[in-house]
N, C-alpha and C. Protein backbone atom coordinates (compact mmCIF):
# COMPACT_ATOMS: atom_id res chain seq x y z
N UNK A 1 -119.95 113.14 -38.65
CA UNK A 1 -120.90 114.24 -38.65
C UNK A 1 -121.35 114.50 -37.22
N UNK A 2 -121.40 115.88 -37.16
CA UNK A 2 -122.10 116.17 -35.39
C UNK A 2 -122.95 115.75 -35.38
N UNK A 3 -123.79 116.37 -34.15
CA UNK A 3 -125.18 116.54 -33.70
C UNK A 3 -125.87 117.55 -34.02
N UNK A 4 -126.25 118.20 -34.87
CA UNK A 4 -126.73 119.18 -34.96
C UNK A 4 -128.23 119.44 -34.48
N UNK A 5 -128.73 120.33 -34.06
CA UNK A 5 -130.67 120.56 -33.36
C UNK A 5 -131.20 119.54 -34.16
N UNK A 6 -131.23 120.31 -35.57
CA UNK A 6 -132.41 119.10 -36.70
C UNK A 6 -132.08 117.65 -36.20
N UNK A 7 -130.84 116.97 -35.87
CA UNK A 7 -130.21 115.72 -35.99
C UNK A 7 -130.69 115.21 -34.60
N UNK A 8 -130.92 116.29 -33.52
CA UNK A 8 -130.88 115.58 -32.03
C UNK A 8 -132.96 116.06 -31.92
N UNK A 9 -133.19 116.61 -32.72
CA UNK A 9 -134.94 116.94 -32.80
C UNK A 9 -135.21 115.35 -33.59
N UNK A 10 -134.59 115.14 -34.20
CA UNK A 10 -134.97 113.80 -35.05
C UNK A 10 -135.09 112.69 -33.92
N UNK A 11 -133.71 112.72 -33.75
CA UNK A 11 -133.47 111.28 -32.14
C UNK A 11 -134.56 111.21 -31.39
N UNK A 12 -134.95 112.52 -31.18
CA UNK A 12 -135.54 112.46 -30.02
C UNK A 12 -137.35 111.96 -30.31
N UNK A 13 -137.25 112.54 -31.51
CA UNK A 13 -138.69 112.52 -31.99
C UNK A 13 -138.99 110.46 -31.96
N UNK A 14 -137.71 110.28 -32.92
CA UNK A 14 -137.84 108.38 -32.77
C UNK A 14 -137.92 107.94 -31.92
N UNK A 15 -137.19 107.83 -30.74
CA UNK A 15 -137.12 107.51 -29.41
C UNK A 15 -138.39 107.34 -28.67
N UNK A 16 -138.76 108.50 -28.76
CA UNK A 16 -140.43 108.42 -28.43
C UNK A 16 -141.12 107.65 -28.83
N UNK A 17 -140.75 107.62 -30.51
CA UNK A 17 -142.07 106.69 -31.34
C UNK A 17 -141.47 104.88 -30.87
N UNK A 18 -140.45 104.80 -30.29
CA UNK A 18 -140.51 103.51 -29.85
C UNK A 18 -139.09 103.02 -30.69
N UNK A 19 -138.37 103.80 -31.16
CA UNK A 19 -137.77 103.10 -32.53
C UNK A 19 -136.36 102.47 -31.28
N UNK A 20 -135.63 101.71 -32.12
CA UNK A 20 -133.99 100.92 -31.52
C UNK A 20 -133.00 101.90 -31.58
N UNK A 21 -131.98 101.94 -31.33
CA UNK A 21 -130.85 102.76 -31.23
C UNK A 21 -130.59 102.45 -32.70
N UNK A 22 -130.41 101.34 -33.07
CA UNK A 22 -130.18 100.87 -34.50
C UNK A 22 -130.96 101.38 -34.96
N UNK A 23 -132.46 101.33 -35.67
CA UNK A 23 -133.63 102.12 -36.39
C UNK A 23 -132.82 103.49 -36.59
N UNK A 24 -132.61 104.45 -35.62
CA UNK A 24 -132.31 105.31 -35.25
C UNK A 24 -131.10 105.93 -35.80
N UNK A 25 -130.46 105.19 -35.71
CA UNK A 25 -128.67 105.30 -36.30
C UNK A 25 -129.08 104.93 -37.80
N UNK A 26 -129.41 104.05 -38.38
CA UNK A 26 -129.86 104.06 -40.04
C UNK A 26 -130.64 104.98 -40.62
N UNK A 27 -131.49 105.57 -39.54
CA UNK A 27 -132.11 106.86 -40.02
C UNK A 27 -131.86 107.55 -39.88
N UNK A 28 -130.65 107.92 -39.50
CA UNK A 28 -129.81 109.52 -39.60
C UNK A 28 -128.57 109.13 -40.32
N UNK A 29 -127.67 107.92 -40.65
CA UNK A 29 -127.28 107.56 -41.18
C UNK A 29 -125.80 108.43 -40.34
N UNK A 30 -124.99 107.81 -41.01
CA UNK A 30 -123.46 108.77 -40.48
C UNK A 30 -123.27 108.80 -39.30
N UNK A 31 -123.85 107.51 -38.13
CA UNK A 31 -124.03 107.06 -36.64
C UNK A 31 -124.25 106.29 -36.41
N UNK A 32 -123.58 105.82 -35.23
CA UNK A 32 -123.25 104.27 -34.97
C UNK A 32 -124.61 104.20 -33.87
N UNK A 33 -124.32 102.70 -33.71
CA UNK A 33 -125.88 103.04 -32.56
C UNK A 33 -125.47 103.34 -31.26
N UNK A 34 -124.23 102.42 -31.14
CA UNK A 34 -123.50 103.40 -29.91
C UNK A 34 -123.54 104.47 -29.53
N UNK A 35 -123.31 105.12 -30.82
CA UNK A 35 -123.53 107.24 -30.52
C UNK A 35 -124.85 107.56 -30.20
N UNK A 36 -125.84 107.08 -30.95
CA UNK A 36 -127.38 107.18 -30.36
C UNK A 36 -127.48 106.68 -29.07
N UNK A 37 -127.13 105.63 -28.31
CA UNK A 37 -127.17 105.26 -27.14
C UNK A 37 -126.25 105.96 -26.53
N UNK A 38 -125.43 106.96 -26.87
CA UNK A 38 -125.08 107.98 -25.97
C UNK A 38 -125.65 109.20 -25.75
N UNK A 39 -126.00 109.82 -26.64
CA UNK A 39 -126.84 110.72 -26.61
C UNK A 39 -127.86 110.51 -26.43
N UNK A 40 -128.61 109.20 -26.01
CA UNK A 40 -130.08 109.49 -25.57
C UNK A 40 -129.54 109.64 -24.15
N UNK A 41 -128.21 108.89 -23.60
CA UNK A 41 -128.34 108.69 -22.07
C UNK A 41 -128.00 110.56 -21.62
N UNK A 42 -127.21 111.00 -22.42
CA UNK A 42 -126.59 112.43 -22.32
C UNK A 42 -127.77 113.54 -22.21
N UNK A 43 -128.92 113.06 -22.98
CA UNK A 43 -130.03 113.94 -22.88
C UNK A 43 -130.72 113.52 -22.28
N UNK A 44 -130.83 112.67 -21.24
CA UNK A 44 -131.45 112.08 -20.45
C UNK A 44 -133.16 111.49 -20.55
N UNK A 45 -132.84 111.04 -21.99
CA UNK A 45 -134.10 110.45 -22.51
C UNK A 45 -134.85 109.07 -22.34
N UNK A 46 -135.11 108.59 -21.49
CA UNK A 46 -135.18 108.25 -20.70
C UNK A 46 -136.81 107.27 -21.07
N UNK A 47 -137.73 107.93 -21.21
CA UNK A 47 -139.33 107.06 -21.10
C UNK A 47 -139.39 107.11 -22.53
N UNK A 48 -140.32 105.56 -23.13
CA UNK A 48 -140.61 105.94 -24.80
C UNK A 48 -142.18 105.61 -24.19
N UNK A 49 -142.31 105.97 -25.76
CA UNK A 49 -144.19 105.82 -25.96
C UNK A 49 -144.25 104.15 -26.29
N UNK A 50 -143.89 103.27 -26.87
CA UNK A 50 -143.59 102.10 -26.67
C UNK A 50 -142.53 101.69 -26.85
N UNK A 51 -141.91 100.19 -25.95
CA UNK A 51 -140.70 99.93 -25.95
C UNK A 51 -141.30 99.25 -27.90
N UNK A 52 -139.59 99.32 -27.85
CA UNK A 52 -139.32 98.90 -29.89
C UNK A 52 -139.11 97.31 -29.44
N UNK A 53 -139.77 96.36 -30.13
CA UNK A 53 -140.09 95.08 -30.55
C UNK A 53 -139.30 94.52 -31.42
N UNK A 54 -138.99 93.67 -30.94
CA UNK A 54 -137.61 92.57 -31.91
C UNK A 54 -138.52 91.86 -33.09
N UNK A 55 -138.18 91.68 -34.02
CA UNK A 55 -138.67 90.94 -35.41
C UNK A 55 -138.68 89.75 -35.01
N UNK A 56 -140.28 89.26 -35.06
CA UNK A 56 -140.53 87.98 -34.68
C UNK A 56 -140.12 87.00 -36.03
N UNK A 57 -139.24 85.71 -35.29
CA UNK A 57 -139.07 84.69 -36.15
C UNK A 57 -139.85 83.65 -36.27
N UNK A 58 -139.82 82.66 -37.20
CA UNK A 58 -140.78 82.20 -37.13
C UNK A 58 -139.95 80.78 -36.07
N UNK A 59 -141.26 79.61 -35.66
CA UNK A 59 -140.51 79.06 -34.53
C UNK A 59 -139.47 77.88 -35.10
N UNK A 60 -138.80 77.26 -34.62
CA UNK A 60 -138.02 76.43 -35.22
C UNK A 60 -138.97 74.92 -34.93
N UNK A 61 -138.79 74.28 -36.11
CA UNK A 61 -139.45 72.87 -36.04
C UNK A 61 -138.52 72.00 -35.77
N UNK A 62 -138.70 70.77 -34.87
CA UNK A 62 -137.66 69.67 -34.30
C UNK A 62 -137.59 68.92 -35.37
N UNK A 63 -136.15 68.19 -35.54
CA UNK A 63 -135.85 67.89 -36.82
C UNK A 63 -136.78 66.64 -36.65
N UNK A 64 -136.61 65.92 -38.08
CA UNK A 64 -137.24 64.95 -38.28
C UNK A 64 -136.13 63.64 -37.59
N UNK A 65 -136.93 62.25 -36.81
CA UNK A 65 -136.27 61.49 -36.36
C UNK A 65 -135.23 60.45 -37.31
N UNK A 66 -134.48 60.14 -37.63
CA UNK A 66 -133.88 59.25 -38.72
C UNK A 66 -134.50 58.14 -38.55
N UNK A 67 -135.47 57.20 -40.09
CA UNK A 67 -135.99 56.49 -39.86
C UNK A 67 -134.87 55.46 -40.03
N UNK A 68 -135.46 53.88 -39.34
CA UNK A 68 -134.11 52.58 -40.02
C UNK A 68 -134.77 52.47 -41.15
N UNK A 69 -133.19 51.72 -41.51
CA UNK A 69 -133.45 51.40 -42.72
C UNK A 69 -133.77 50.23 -43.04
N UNK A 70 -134.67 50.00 -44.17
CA UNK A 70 -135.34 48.94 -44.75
C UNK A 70 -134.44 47.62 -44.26
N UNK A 71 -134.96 46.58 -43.87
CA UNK A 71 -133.84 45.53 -44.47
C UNK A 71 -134.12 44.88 -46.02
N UNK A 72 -132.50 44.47 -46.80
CA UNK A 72 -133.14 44.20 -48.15
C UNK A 72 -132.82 42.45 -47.96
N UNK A 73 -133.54 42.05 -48.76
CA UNK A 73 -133.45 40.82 -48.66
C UNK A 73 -132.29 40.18 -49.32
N UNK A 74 -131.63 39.44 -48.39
CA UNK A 74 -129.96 38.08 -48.46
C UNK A 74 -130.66 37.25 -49.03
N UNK A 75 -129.21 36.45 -48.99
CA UNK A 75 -129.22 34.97 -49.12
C UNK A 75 -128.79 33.93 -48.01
N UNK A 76 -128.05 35.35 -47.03
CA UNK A 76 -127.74 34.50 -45.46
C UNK A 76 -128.49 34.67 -44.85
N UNK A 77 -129.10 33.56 -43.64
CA UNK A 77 -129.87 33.73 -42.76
C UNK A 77 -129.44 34.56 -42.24
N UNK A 78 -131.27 35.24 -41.72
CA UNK A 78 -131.29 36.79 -40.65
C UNK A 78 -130.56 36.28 -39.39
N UNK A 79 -130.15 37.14 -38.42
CA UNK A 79 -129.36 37.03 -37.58
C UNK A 79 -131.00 36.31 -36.33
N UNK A 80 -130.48 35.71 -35.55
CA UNK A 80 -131.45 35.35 -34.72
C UNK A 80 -131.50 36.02 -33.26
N UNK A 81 -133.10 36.45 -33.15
CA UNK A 81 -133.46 37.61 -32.48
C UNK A 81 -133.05 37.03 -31.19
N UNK A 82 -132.82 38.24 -30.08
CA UNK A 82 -131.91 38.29 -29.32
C UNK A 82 -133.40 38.57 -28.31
N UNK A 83 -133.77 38.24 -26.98
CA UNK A 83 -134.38 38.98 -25.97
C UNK A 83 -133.92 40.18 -25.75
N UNK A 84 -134.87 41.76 -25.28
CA UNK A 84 -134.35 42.90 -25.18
C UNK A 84 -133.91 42.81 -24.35
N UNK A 85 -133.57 42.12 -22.80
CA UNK A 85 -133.10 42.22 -22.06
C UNK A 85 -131.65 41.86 -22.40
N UNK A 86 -131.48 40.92 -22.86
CA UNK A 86 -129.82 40.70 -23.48
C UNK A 86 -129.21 41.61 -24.12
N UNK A 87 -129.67 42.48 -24.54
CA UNK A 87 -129.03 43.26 -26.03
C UNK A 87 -129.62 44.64 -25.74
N UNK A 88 -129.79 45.08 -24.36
CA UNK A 88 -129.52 46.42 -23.83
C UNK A 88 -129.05 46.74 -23.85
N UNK A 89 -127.97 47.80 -24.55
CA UNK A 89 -126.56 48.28 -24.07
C UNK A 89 -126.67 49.17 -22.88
N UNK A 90 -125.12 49.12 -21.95
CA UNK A 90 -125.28 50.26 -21.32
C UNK A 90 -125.02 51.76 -21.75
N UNK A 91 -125.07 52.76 -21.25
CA UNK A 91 -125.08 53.52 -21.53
C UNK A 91 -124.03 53.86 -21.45
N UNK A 92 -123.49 55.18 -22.52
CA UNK A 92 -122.58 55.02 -22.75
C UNK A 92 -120.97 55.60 -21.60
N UNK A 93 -121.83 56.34 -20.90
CA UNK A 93 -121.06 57.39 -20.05
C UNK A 93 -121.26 56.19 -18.72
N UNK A 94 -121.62 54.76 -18.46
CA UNK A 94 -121.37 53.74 -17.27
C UNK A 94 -120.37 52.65 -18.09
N UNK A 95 -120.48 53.00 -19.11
CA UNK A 95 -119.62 51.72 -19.70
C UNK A 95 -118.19 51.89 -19.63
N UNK A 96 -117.39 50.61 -18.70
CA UNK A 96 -116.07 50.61 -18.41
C UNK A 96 -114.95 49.86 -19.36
N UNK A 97 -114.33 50.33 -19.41
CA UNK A 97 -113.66 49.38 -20.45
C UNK A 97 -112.62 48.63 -20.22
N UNK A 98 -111.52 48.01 -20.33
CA UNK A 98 -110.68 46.82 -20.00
C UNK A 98 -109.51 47.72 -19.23
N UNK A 99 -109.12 48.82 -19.98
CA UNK A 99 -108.24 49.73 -19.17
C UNK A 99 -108.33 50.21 -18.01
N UNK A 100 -109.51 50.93 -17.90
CA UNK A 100 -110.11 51.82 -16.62
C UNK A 100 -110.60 49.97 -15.76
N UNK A 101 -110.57 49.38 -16.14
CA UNK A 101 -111.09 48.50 -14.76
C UNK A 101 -109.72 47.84 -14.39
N UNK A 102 -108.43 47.62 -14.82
CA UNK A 102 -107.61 47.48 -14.56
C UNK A 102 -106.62 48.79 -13.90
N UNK A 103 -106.28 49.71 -14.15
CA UNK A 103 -106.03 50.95 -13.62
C UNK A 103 -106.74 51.46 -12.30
N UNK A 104 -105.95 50.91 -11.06
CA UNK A 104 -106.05 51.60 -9.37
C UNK A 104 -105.79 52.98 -9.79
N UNK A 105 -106.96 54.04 -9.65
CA UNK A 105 -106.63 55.77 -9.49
C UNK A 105 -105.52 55.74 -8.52
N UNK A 106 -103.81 56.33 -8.51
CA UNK A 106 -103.47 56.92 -7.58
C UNK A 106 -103.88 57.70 -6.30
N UNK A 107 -103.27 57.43 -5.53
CA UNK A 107 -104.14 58.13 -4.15
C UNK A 107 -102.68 59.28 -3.20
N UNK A 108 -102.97 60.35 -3.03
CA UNK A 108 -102.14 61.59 -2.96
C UNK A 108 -101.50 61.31 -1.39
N UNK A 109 -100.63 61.31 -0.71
CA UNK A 109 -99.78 60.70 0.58
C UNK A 109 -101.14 60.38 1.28
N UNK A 110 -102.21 61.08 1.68
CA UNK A 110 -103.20 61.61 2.93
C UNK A 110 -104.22 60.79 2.45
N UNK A 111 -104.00 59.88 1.13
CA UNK A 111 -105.06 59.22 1.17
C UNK A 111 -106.09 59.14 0.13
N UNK A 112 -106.36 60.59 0.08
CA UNK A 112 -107.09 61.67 -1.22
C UNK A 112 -106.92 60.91 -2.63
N UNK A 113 -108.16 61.07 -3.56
CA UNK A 113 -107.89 60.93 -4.77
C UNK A 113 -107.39 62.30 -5.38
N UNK A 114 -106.40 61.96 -6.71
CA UNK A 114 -106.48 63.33 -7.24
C UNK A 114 -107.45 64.38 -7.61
N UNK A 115 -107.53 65.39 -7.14
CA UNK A 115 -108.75 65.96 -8.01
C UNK A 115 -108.56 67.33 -8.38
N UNK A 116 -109.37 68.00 -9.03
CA UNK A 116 -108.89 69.49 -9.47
C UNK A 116 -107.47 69.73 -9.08
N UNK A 117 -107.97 70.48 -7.54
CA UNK A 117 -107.14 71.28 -7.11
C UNK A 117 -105.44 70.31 -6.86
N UNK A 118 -105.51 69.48 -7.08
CA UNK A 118 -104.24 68.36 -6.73
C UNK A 118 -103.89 68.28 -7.83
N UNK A 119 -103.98 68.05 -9.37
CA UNK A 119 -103.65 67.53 -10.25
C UNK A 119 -102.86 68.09 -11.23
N UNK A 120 -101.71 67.46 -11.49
CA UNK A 120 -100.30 68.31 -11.89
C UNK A 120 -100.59 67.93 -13.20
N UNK A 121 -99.68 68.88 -14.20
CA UNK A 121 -99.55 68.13 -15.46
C UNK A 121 -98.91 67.59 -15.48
N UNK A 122 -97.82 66.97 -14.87
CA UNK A 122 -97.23 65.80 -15.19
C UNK A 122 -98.40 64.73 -14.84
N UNK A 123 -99.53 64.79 -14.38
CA UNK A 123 -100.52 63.52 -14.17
C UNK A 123 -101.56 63.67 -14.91
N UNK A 124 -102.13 61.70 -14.66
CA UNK A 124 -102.94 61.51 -15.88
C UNK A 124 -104.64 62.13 -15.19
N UNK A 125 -104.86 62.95 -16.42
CA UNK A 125 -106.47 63.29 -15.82
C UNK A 125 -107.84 62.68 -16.79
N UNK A 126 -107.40 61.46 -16.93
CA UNK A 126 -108.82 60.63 -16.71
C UNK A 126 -109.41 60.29 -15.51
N UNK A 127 -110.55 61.31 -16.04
CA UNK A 127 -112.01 61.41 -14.56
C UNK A 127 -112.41 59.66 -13.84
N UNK A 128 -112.05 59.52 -12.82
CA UNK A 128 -112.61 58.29 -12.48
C UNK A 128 -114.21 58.70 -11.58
N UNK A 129 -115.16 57.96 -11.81
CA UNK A 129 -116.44 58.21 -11.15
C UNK A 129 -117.59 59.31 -11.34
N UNK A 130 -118.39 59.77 -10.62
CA UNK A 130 -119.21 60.58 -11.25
C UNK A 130 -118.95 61.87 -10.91
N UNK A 131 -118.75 63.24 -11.72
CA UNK A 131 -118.21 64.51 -10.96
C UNK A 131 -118.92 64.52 -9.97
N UNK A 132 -120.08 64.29 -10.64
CA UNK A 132 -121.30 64.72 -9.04
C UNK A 132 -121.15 64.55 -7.68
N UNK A 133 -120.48 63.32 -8.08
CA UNK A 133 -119.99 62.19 -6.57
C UNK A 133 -118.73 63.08 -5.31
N UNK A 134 -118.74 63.24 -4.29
CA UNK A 134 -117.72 63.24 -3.45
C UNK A 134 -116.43 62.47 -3.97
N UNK A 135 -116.50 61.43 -4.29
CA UNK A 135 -115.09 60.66 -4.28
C UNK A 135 -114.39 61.07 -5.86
N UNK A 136 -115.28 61.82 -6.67
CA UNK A 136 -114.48 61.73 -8.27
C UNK A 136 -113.37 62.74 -7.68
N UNK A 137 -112.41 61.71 -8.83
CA UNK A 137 -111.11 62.09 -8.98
C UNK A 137 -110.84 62.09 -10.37
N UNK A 138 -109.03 62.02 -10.45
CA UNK A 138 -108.45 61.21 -11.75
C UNK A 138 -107.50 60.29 -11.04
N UNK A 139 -106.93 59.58 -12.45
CA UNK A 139 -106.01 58.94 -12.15
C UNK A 139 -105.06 58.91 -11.83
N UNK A 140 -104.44 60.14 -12.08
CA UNK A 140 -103.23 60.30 -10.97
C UNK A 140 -101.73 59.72 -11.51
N UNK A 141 -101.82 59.36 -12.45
CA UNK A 141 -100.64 58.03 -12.48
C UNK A 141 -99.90 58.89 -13.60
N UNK A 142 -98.74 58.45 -13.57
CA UNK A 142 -97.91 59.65 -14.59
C UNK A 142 -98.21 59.77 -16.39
N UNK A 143 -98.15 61.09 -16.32
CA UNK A 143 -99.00 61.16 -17.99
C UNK A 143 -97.91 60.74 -18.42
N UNK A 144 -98.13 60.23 -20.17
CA UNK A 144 -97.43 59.73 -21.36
C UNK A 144 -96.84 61.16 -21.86
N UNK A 145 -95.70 60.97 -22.49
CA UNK A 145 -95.45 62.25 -23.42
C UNK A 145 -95.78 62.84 -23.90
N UNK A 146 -96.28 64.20 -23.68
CA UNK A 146 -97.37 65.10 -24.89
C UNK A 146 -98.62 64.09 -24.60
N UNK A 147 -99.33 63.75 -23.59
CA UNK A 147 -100.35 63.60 -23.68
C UNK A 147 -100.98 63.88 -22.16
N UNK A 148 -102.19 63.89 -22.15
CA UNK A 148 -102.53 64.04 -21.07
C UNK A 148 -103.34 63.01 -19.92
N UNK A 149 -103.11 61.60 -20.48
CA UNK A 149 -103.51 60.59 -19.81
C UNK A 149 -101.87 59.69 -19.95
N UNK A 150 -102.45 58.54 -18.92
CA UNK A 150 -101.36 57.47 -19.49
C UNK A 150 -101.40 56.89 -20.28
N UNK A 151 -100.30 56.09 -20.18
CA UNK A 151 -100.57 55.04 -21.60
C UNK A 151 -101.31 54.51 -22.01
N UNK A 152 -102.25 53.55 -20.35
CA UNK A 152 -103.20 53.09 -20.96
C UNK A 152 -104.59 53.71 -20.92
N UNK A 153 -104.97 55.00 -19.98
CA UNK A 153 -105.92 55.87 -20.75
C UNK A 153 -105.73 56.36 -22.05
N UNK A 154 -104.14 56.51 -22.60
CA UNK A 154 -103.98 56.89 -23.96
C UNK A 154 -104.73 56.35 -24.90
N UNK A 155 -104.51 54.45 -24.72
CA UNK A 155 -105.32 53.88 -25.57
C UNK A 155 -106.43 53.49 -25.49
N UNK A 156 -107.29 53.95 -24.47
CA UNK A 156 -108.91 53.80 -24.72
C UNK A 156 -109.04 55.48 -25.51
N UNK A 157 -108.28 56.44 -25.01
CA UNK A 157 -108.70 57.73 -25.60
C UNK A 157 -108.74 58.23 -26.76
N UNK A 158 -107.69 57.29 -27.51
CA UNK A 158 -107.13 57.96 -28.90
C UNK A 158 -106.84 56.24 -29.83
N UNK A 159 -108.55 56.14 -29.82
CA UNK A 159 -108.25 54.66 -30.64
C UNK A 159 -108.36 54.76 -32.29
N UNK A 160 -108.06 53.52 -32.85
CA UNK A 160 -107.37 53.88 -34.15
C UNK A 160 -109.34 54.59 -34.83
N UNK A 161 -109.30 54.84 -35.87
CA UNK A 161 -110.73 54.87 -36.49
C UNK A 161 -111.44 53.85 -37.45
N UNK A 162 -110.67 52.37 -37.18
CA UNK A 162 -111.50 51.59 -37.97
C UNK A 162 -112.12 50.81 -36.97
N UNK A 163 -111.39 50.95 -35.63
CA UNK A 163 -112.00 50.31 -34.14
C UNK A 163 -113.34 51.21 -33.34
N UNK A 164 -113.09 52.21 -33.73
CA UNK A 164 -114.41 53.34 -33.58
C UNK A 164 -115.41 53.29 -34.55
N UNK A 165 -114.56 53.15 -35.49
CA UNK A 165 -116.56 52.55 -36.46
C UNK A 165 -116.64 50.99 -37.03
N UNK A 166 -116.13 50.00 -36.29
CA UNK A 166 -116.18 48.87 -35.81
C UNK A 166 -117.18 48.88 -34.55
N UNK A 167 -116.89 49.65 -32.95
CA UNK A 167 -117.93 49.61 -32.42
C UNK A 167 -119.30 50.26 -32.70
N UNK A 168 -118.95 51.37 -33.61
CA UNK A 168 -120.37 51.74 -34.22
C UNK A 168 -121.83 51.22 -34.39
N UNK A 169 -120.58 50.36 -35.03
CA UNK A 169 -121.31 49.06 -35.94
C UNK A 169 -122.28 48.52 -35.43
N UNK A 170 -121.36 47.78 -34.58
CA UNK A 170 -121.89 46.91 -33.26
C UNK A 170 -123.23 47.65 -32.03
N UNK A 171 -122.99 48.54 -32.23
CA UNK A 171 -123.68 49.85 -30.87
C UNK A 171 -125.29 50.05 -31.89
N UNK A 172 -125.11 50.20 -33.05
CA UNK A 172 -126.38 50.59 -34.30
C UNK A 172 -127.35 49.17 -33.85
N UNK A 173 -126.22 48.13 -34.63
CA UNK A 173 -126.91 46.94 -34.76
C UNK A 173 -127.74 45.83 -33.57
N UNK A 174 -127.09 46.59 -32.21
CA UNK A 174 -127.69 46.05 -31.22
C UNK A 174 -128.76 46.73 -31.11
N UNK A 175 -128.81 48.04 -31.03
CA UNK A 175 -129.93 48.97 -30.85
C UNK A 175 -131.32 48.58 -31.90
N UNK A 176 -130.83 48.32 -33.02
CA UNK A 176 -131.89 47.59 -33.74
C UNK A 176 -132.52 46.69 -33.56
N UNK A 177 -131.55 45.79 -32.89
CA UNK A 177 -132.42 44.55 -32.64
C UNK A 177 -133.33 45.19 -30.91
N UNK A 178 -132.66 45.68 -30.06
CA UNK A 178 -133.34 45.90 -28.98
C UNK A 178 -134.55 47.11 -29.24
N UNK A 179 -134.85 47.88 -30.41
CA UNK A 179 -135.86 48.44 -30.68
C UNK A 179 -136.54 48.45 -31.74
């Protein structure tokens, strides 16, 4: 459907009253809001009587914390409490594992670790160190087939899933005792 006077006397009349391109386009119906936002710019309409106001939501509440759970009472003795200093874990993004502390990062003829701009796909790009840091690199060392680390970044990267919720386990149950 065109524009017809009645149709562009209407626009213009909303526009004023503050209304959205959307408001606007549902109330003439048979127009996208796009087309209203062309024809206001085409008629050079330009100032409203108030800007149109977004539908206030209401605010979002932070979820609730997961409480622990009860302990129920055994027949095996409780495990014996640990000092928090012992049973800190580290965190998880400092924690090294048997691979990465055995694995020398390759170093490029000049010396250089691999990094971005150096790093081929034929090489392995497990991040060694902190991006933040000057010296982060990767490893450098030739990727595995169809993968994108080596072998033995392969296997810290892609471990089986009864060894991932095996350390789970372990990661929950320390945290319990240290809090």
């Amino acid at each position: 459907m065109g524009w017809t006077e009645e149709r562009v006397a209407e626009l213009k009349k909303l526009w004023a009253e503050g209304h959205s391109a959307s408001q606007i386009a549902k109330r003439l119906g048979s127009v996208t809001r796009n087309a209203v936002i062309g024809k206001v710019h085409r008629l050079g309409l330009s100032g409203r009587a108030t800007p149109s106001r977004p539908v206030k939501r209401p605010p979002r509440l932070a979820r609730p914390k997961p409480q622990a759970m009860p302990r129920q009472a055994s027949s095996s003795p409780a495990p014996r409490q640990q000092t928090a200093l012992a049973v800190r874990p580290e965190p998880a993004h400092t924690h090294i594992t048997e691979a990465e502390a055995n694995i020398e990062p390759k170093r490029l003829s000049n010396g250089d670790m691999v990094t971005v701009l150096t790093v081929k796909d034929s090489m392995c790009k497990w991040p060694i160190g902190d991006p933040a840091d000057n010296n982060f690199g990767f490893c450098g060392h030739a990727a595995a087939e169809g993968s994108p680390y080596c072998a033995e970044h392969a296997r810290v990267a892609f471990q089986p899933a009864k060894k991932r919720e095996r350390r789970a386990r372990e990661f929950d149950y320390i945290q319990r005792l240290a809090g």
